[in-house]
C-alpha atoms as a PDB file:
ATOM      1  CA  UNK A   1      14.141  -0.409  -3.006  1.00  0.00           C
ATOM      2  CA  UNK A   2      16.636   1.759  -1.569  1.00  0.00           C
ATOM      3  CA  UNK A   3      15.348   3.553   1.568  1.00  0.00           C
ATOM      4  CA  UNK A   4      17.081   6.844   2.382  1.00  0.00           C
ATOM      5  CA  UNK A   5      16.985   7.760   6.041  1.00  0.00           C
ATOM      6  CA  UNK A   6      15.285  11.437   6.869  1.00  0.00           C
ATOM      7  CA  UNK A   7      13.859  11.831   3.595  1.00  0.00           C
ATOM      8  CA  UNK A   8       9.972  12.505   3.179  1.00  0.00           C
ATOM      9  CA  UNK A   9       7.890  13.400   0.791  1.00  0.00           C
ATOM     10  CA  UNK A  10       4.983  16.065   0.724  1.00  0.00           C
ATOM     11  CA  UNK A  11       2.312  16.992  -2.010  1.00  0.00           C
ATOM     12  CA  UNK A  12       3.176  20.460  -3.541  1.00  0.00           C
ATOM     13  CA  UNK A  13       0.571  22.455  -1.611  1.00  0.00           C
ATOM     14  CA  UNK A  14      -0.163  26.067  -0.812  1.00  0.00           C
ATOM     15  CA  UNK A  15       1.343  25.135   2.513  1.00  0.00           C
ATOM     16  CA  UNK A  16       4.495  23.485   1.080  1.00  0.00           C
ATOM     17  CA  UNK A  17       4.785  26.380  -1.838  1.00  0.00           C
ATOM     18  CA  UNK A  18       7.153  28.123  -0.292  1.00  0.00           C
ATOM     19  CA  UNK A  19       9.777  25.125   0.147  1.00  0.00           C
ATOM     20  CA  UNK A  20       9.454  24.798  -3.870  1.00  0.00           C
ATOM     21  CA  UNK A  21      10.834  28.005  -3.563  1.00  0.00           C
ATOM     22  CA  UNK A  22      13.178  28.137  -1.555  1.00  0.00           C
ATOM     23  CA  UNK A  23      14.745  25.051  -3.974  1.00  0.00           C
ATOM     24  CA  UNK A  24      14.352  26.177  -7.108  1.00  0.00           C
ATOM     25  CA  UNK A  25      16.079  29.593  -5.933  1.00  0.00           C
ATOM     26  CA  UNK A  26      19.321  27.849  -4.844  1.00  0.00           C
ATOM     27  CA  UNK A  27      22.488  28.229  -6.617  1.00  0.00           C
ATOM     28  CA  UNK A  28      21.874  25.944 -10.097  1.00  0.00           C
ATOM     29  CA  UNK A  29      18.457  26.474 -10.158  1.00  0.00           C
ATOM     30  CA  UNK A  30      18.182  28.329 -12.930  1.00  0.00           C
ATOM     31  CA  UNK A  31      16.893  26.040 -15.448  1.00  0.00           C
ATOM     32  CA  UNK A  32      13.865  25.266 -13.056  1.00  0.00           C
ATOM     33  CA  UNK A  33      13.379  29.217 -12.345  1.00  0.00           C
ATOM     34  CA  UNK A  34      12.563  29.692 -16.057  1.00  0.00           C
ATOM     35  CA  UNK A  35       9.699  26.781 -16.658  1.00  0.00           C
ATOM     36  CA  UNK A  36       8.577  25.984 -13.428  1.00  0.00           C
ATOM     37  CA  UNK A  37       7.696  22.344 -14.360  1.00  0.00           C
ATOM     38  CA  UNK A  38       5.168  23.810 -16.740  1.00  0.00           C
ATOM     39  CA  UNK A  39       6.910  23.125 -20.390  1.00  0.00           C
ATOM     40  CA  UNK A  40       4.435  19.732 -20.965  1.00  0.00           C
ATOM     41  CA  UNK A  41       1.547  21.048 -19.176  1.00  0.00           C
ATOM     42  CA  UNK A  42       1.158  24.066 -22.054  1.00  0.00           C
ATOM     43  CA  UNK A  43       0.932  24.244 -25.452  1.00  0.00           C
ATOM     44  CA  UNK A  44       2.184  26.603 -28.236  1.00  0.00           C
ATOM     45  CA  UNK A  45       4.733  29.792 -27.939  1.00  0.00           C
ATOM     46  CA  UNK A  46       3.465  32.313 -25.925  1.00  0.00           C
ATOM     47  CA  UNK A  47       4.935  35.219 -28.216  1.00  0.00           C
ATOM     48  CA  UNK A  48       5.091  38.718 -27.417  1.00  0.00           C
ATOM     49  CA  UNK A  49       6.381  38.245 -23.380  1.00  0.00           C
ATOM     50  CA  UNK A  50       9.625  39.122 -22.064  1.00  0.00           C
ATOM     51  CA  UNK A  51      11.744  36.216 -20.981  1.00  0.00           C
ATOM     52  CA  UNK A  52      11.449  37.520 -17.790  1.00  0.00           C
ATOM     53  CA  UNK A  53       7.062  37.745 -17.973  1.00  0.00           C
ATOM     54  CA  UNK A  54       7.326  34.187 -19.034  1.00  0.00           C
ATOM     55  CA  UNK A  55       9.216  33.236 -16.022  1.00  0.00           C
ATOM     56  CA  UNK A  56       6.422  34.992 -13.868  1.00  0.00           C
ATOM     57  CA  UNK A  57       3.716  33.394 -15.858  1.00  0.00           C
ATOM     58  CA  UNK A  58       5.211  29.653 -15.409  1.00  0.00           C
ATOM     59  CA  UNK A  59       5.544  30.118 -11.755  1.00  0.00           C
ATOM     60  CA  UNK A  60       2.126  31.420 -11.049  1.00  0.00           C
ATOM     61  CA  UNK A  61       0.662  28.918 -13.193  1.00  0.00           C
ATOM     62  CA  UNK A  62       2.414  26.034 -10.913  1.00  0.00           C
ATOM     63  CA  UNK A  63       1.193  27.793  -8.125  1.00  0.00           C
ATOM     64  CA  UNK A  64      -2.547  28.029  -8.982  1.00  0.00           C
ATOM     65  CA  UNK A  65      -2.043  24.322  -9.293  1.00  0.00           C
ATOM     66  CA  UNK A  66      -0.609  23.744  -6.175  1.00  0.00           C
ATOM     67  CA  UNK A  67      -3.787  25.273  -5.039  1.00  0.00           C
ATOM     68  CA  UNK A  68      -6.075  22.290  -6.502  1.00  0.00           C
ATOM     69  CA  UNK A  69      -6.918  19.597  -4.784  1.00  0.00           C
ATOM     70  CA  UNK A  70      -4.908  17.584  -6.967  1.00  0.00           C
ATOM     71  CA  UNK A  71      -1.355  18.131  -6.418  1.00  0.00           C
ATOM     72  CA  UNK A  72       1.090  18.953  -9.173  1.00  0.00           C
ATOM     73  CA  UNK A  73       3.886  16.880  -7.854  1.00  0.00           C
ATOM     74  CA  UNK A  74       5.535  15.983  -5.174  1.00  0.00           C
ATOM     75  CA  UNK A  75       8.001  17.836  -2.946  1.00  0.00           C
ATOM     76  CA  UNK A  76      10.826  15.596  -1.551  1.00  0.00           C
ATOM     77  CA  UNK A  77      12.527  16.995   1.961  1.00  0.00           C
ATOM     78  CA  UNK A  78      15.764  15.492   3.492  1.00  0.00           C
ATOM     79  CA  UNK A  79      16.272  15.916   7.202  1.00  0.00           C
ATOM     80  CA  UNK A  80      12.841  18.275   7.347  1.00  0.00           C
ATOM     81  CA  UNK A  81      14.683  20.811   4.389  1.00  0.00           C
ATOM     82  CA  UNK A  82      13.668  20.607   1.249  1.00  0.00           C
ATOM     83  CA  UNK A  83      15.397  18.296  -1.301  1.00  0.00           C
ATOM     84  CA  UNK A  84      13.700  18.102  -4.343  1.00  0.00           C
ATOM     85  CA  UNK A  85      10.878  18.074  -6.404  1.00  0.00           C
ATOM     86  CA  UNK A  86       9.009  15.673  -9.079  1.00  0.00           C
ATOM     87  CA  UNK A  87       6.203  16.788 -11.331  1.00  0.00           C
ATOM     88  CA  UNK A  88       3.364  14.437 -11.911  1.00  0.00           C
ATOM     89  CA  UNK A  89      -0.259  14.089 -12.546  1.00  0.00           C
ATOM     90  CA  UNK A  90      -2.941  12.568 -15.155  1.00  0.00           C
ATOM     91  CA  UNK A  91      -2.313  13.118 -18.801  1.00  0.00           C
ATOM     92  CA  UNK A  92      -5.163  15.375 -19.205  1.00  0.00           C
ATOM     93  CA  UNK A  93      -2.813  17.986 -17.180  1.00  0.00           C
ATOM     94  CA  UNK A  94      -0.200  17.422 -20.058  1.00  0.00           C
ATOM     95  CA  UNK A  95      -1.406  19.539 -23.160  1.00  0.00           C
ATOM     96  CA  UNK A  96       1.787  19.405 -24.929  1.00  0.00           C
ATOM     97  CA  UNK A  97       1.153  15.599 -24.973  1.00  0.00           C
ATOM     98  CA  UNK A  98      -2.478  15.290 -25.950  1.00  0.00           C
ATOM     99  CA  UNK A  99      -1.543  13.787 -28.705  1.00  0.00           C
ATOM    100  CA  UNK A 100       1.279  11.439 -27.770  1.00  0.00           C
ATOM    101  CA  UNK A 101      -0.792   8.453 -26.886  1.00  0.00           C
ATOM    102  CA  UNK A 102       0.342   7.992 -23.427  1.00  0.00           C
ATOM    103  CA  UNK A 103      -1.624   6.851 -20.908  1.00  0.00           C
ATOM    104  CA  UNK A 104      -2.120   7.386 -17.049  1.00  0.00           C
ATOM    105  CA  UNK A 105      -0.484   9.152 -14.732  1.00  0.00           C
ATOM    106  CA  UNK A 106       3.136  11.051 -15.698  1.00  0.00           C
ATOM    107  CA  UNK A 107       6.114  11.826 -14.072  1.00  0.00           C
ATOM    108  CA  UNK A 108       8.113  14.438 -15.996  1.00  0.00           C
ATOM    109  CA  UNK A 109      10.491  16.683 -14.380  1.00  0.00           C
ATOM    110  CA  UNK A 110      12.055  16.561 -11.240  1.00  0.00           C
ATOM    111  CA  UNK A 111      15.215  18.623  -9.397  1.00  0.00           C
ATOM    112  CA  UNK A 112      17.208  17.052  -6.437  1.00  0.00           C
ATOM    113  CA  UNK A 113      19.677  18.877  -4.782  1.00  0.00           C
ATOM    114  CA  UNK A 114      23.514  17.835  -5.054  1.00  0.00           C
ATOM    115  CA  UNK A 115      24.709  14.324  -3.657  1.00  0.00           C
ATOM    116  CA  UNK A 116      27.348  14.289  -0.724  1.00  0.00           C
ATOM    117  CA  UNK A 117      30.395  16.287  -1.446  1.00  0.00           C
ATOM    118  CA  UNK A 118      32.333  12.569  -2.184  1.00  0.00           C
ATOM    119  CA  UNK A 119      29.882  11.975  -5.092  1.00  0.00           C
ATOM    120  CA  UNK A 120      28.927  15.430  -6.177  1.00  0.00           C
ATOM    121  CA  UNK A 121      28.348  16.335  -9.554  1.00  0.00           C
ATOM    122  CA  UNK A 122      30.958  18.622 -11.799  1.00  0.00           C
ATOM    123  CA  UNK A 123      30.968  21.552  -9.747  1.00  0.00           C
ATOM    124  CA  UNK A 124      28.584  21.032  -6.990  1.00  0.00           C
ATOM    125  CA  UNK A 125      25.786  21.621  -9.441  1.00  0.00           C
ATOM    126  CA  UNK A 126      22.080  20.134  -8.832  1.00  0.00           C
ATOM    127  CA  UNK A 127      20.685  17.596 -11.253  1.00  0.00           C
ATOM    128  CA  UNK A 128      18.316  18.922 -13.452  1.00  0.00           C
ATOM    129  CA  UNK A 129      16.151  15.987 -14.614  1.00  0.00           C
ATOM    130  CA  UNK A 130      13.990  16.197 -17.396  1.00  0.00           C
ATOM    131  CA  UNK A 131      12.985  12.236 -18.217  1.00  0.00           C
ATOM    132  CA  UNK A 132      11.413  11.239 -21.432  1.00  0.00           C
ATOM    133  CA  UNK A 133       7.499  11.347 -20.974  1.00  0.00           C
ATOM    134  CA  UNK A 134       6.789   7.616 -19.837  1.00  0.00           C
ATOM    135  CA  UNK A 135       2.714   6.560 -19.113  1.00  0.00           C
ATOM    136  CA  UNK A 136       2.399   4.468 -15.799  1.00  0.00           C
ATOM    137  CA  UNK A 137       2.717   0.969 -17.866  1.00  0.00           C
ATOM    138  CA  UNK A 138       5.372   1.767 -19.916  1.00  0.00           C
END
């Protein structure tokens, strides 16, 4: 396992809300701006919204979560500032996959900000992960 010096991780809480934030509004960010983490965790098109109300509606519904006592993912900081972000929780939270036959806990979507300049992606960007669904014992 490789262990990476000054970086933490925190459950995505009300208190830690506001470092989500603060990395999904960086420069790159826009793919995570528009679903907020929440494309598997809702079902259907919600028709009849503005891009922009959609937008609204993803983020507020990933911050009601982060108000649960279960946490909606995790919130990864490097040096104390935040880093990057991983969405997981049971399958029941997935709707979009109620059908798929996973199992257990997911992980589905994460965003990390850019490596060192030497190893940086084409032009600075983030990565913008979105993994294939995979169930705990896959």
């Amino acid at each position: 396992m490789t262990v990476v010096r000054g970086f933490k991780a925190r459950p995505l809480t009300a208190d830690t809300w506001p470092d989500l934030e603060r990395l999904f509004g960086l420069p790159g960010g826009s793919i995570v701006r528009g679903c907020w983490c929440m494309y598997y965790r809702r079902t259907g098109q919600r028709e009849g919204f503005t891009t922009g109300q959609r937008k609204e509606q993803n983020k507020q519904a990933l911050r009601e979560l982060a108000d649960r006592d279960l946490a909606p993912g995790l919130v990864g900081y490097l040096d104390g500032e935040p880093a990057g972000w991983i969405s997981l929780g049971p399958r029941e939270d997935y709707l979009r996959l109620r059908r798929s036959g996973l199992v257990g806990h997911l992980l589905l979507c994460g965003e990390a900000l850019p490596r060192p300049r030497a190893a940086a992606s084409p032009a600075g960007r983030r990565d913008h992960v979105r993994p294939r669904p995979r169930s705990e014992g896959a």
